[in-house]
Protein backbone atom coordinates (compact mmCIF):
# COMPACT_ATOMS: atom_id res chain seq x y z
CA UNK A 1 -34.00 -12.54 66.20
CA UNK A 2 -30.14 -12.84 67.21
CA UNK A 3 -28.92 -9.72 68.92
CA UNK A 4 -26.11 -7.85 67.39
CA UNK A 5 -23.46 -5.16 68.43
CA UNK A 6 -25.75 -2.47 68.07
CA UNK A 7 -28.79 -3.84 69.86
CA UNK A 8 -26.93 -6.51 72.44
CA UNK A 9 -28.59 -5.32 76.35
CA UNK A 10 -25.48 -4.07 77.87
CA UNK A 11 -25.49 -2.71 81.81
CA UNK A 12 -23.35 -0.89 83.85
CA UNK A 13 -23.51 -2.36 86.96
CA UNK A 14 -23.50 -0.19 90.02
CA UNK A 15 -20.39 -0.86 92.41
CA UNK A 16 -19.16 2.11 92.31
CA UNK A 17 -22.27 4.19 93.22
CA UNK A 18 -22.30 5.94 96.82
CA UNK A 19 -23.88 4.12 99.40
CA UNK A 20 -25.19 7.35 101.04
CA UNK A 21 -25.59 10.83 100.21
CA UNK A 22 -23.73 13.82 100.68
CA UNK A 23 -26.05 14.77 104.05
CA UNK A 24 -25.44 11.01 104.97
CA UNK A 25 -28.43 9.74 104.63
CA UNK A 26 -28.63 5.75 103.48
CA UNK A 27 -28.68 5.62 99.69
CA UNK A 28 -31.76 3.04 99.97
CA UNK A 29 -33.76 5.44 102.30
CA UNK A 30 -33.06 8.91 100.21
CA UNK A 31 -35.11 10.91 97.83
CA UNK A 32 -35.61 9.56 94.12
CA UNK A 33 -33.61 12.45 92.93
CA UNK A 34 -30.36 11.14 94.27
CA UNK A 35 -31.47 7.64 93.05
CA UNK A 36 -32.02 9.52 89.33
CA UNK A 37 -28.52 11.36 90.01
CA UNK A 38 -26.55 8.20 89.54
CA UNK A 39 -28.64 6.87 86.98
CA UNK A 40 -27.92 10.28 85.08
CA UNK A 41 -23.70 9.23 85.17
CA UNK A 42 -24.40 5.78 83.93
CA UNK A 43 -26.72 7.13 80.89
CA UNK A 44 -23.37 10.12 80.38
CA UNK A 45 -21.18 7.34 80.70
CA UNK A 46 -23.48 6.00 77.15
CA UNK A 47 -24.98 2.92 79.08
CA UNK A 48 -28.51 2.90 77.99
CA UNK A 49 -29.21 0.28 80.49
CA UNK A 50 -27.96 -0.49 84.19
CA UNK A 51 -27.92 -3.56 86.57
CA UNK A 52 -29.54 -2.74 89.92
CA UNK A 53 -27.13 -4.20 91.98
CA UNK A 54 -28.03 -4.22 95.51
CA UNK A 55 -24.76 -3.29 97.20
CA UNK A 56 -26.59 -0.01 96.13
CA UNK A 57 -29.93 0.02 96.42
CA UNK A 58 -32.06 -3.36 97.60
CA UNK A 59 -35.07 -3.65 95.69
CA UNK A 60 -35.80 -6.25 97.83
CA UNK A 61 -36.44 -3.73 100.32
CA UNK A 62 -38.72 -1.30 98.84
CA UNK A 63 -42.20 -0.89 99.75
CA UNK A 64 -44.17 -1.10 96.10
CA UNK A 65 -44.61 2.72 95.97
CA UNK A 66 -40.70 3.20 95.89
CA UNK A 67 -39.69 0.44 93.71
CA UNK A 68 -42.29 2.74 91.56
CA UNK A 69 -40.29 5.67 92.18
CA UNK A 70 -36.82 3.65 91.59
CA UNK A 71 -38.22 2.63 87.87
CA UNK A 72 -39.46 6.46 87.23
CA UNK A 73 -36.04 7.86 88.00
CA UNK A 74 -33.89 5.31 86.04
CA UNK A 75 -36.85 6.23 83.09
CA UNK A 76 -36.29 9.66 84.09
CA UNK A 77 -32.48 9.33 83.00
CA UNK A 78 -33.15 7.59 80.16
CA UNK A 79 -31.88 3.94 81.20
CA UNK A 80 -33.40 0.49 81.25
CA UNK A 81 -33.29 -1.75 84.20
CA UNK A 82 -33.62 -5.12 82.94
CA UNK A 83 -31.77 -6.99 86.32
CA UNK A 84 -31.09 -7.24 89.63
CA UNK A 85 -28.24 -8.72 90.94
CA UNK A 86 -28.08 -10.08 94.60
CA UNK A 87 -25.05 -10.37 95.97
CA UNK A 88 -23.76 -12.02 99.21
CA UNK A 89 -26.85 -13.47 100.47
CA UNK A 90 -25.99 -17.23 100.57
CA UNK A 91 -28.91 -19.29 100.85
CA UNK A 92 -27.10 -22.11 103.05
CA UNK A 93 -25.30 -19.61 104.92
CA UNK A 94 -25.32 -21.29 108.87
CA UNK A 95 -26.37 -18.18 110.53
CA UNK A 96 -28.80 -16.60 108.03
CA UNK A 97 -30.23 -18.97 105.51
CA UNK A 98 -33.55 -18.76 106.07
CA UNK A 99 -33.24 -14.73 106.11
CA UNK A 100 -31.37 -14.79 102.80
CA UNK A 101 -34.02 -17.21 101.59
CA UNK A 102 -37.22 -15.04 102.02
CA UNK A 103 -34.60 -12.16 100.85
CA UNK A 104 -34.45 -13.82 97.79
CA UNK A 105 -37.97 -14.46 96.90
CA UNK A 106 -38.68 -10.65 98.11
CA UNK A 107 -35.78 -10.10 95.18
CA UNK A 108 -37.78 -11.90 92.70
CA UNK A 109 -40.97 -10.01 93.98
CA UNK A 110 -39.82 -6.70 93.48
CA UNK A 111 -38.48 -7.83 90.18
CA UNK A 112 -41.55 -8.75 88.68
CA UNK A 113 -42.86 -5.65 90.11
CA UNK A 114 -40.27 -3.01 87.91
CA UNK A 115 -40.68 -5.36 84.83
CA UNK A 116 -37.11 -7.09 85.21
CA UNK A 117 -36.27 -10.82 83.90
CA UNK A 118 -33.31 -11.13 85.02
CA UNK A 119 -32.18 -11.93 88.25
CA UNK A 120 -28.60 -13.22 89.40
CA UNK A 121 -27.90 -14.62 92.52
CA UNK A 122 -24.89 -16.02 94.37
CA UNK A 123 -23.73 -18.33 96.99
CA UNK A 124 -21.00 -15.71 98.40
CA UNK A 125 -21.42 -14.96 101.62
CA UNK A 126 -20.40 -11.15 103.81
CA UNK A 127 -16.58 -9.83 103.64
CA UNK A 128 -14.87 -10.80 106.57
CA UNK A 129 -13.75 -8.58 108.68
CA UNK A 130 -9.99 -9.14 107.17
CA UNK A 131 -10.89 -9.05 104.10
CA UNK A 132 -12.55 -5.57 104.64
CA UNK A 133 -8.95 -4.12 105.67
CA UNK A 134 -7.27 -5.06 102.30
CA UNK A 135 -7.33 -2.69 99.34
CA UNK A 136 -8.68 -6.08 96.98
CA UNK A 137 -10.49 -8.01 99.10
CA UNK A 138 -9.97 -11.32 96.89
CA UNK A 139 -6.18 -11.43 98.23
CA UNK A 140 -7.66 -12.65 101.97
CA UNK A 141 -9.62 -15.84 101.62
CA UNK A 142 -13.10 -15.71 103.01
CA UNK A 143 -15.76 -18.30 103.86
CA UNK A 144 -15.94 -21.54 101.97
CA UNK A 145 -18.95 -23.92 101.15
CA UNK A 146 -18.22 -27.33 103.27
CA UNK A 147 -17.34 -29.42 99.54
CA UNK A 148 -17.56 -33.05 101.40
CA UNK A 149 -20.76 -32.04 102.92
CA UNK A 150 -23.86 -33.67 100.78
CA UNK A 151 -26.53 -31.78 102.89
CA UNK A 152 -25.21 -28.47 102.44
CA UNK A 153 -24.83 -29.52 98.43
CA UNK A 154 -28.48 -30.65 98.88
CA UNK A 155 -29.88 -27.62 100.84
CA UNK A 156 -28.18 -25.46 98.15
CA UNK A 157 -29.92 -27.08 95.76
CA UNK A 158 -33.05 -27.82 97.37
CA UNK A 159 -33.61 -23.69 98.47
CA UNK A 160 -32.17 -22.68 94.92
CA UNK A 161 -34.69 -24.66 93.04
CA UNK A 162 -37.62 -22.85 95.70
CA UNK A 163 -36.52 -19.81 94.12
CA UNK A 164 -35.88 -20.67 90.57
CA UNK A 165 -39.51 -22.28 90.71
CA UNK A 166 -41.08 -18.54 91.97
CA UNK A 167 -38.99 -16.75 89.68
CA UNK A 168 -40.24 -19.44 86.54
CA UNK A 169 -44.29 -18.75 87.74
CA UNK A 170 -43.08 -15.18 87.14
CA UNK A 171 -41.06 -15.69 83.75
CA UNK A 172 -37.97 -14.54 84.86
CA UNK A 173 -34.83 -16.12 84.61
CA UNK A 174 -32.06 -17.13 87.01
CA UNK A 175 -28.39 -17.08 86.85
CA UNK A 176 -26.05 -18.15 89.50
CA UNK A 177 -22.51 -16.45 90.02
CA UNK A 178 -19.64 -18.09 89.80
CA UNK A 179 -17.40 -17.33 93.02
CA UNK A 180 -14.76 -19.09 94.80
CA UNK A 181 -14.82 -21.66 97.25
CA UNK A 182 -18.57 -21.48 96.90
CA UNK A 183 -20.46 -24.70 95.29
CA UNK A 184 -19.91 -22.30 92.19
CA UNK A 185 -16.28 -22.02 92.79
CA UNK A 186 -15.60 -24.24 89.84
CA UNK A 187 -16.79 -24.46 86.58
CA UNK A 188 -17.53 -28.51 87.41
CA UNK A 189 -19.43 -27.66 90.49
CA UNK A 190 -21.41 -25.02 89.12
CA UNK A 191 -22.54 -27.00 86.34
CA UNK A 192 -22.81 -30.26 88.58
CA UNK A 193 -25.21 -27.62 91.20
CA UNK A 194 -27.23 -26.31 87.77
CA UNK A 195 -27.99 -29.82 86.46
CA UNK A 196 -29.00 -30.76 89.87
CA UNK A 197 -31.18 -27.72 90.39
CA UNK A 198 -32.93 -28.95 86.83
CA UNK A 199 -34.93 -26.15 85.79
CA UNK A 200 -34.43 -24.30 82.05
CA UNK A 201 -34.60 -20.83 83.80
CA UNK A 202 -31.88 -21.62 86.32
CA UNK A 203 -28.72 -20.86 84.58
CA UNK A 204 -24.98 -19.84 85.32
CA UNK A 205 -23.52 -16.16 85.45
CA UNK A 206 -20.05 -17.09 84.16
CA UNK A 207 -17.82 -14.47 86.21
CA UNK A 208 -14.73 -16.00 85.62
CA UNK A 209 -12.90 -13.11 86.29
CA UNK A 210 -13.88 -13.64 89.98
CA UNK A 211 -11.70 -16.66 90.37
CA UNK A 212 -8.68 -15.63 88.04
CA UNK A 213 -8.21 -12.79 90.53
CA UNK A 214 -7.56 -15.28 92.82
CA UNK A 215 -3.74 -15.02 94.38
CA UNK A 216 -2.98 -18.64 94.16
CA UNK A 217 -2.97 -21.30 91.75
CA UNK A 218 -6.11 -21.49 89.29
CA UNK A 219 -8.78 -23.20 87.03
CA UNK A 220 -7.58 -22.85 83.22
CA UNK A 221 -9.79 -20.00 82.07
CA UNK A 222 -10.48 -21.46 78.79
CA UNK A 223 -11.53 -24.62 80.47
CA UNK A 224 -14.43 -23.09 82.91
CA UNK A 225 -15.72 -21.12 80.14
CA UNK A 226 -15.95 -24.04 77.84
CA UNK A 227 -17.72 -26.37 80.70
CA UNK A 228 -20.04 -23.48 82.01
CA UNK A 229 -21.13 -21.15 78.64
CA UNK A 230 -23.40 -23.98 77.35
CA UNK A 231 -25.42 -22.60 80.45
CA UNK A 232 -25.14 -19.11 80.60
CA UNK A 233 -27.91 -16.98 80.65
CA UNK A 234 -26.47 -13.42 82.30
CA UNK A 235 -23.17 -12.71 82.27
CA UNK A 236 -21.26 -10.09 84.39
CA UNK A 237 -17.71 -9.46 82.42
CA UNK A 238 -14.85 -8.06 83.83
CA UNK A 239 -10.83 -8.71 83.79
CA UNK A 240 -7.67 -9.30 85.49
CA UNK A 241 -3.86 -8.10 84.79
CA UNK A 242 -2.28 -11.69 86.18
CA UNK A 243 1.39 -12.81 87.25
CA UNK A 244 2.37 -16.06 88.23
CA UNK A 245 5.63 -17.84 89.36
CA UNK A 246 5.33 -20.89 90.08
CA UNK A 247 8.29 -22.15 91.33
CA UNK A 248 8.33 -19.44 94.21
CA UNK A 249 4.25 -19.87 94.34
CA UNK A 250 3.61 -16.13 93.67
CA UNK A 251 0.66 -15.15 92.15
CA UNK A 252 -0.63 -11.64 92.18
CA UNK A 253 -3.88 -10.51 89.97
CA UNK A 254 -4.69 -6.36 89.66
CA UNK A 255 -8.19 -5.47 87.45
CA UNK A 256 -7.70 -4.17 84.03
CA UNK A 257 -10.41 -3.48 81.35
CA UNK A 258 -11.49 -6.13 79.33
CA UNK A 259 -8.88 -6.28 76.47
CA UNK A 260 -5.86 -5.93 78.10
CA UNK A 261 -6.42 -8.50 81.00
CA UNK A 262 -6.04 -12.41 81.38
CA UNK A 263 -9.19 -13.93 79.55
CA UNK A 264 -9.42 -13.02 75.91
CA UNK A 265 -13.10 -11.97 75.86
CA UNK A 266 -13.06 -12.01 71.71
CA UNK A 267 -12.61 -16.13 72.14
CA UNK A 268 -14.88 -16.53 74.99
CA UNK A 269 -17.60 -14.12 73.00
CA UNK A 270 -17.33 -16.22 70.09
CA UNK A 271 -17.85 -19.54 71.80
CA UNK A 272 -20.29 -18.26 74.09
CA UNK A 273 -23.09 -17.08 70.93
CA UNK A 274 -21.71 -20.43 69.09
CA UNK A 275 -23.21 -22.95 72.19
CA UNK A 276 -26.65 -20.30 72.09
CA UNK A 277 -25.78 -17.42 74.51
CA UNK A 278 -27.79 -14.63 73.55
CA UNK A 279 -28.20 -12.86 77.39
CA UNK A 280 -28.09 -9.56 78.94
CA UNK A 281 -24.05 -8.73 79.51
CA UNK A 282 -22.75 -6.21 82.80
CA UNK A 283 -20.08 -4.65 82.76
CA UNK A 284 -17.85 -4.37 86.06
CA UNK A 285 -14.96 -3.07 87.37
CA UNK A 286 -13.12 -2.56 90.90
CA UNK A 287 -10.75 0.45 91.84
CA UNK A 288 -10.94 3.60 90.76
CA UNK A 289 -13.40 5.03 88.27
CA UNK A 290 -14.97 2.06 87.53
CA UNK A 291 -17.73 3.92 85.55
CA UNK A 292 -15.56 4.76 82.94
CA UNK A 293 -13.56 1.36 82.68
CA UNK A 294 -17.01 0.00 82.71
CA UNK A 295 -17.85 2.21 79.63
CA UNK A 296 -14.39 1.52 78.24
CA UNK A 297 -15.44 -2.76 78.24
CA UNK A 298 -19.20 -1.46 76.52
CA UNK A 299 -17.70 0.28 73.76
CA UNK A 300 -14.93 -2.71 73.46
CA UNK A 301 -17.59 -5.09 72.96
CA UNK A 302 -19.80 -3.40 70.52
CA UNK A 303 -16.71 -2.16 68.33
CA UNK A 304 -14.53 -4.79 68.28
CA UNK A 305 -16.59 -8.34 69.60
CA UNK A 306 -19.83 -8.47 69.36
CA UNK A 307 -21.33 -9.47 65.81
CA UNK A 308 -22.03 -6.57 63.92
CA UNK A 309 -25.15 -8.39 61.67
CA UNK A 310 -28.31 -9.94 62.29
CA UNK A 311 -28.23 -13.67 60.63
CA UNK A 312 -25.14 -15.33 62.12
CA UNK A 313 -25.67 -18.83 63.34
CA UNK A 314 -25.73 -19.26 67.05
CA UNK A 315 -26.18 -22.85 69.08
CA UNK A 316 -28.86 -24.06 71.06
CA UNK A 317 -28.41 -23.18 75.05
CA UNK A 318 -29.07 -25.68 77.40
CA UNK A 319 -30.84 -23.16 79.52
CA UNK A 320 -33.49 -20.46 78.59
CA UNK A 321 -32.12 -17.24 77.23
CA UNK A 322 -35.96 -14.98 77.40
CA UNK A 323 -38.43 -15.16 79.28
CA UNK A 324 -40.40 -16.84 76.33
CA UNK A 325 -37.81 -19.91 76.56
CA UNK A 326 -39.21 -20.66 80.14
């Protein structure tokens, strides 16, 4: 059965939640109720389902007792939590790699463990320390995977496909980021790094607002989404506001909700179900109440994008969409 507007799995993801509590305690090491608490604004904010993104809380983490307690108080609010997303843990990072590595299989652990299928992960590595002093972060660039380099292509590949294999013996599926000047920086590489990885769980999280942000020149939108949507299996959406001249190389990029930015996500929607898409979508947003811009996108989607009937004709992915497809 096809999903439809009503029914589509739609998350908030979790960016904007507090990182510690009011008595400053560290949000991963505080009581379930303050856990529940922000799972209680994304259900009011009419998600029925959030993305446990671990900027917030690292399932990874968790002893098995409080990933129990994490799953009770999101079931206590009344929301699903059917992924995790792992951000900035770069498996061929120089310094930490083989920390980020076990971090990763812990990920996929302690998603099997809450019932989750979905797991995205990244090759994006920490802020640096200029980048943390500017109000978008994206307008400093950071680190950038060595592109000439074919052992750091083949590590990436080699400790990716480790962890899409444990994740497949668990029947959850994969999805890589795209971020930029990582080897998913561009829609060819992250297709070229997919193919390479060769497993049907192992797909591509098609954030393409993460490199139209960018304050320089960029990859055609419409291009990356047509290379990289045949293999999409999670998809975190989100938009950009964008300015360009050229001729005096200025190019500034501020977030703006989904259907007044950049990327038309009506043509990217419709291309994405018509090459087999049929994946969990988050909803994110940087800057000020992102909660509500987040809810804003959800009720975009399912009003105005979405299909509103069960029946239409979708494509065949080139990557597993459920669990079942593994």
């Amino acid at each position: 059965m096809s999903f439809t507007a009503e029914n589509w799995p739609i998350t908030a993801a979790l960016l904007q939640a507090p990182n510690f509590t009011k008595d400053g305690v560290p949000i991963q090491d505080a009581e379930a109720s303050e856990w529940q608490a922000v799972f209680e604004e994304v259900a009011d904010a009419g998600f029925s389902n959030v993305d446990l993104t671990d900027s917030w809380v690292r399932p990874a983490d968790l002893t098995p007792g409080r990933l129990d307690e994490l799953k009770q108080a999101a079931a206590a609010a009344g929301v699903g939590a059917p992924v995790i997303t792992a951000i900035r843990r770069s498996v061929i990072d120089a310094k930490d790699w083989e920390a980020n590595l076990v971090y990763g299989h812990r990920t996929i652990e302690a998603a099997a463990h809450l019932g989750i299928h979905t797991v995205s992960f990244g090759l994006h590595q920490a802020l640096t320390p200029a980048q943390q002093k500017q109000l978008w972060f994206w307008t400093v660039e950071g680190y950038k995977d060595p592109i000439k380099d074919p052992d750091a292509w083949n590590n990436a590949v080699t400790r990716l496909r480790e962890l899409g294999r444990h994740a497949a013996d668990l029947g959850i599926l994969l999805s890589l980021e795209l971020y930029e000047d990582t080897y998913l920086g561009s829609a060819d590489s992250a297709v070229r790094l997919v193919e390479d990885i060769g497993l049907r769980n192992v797909g591509i999280n098609p954030d393409v607002g993460n490199l139209i942000r960018l304050h320089r020149p960029i990859e055609d939108w419409r291009e990356a989404f047509h290379k990289v949507l045949p293999y999409t299996n999670y998809w975190h959406v989100k938009n950009y506001s964008r300015d360009e001249d050229v001729a005096r190389a200025y190019y500034v990029a501020i977030p703006a909700p989904l259907e007044y930015g950049l990327i038309s996500y009506r043509e990217v929607m419709r291309e994405a179900i018509s090459v087999g898409f049929q994946g969990i979508i988050c909803c994110e947003h940087y800057g000020g109440d992102g909660l509500s811009v987040s809810a804003t996108n959800q009720r975009f989607l399912r009003e105005h994008i979405l299909p509103k009937r069960e029946g239409y004709e979708t494509g065949t992915s080139r990557v597993a969409q459920n669990p079942s497809e593994i």
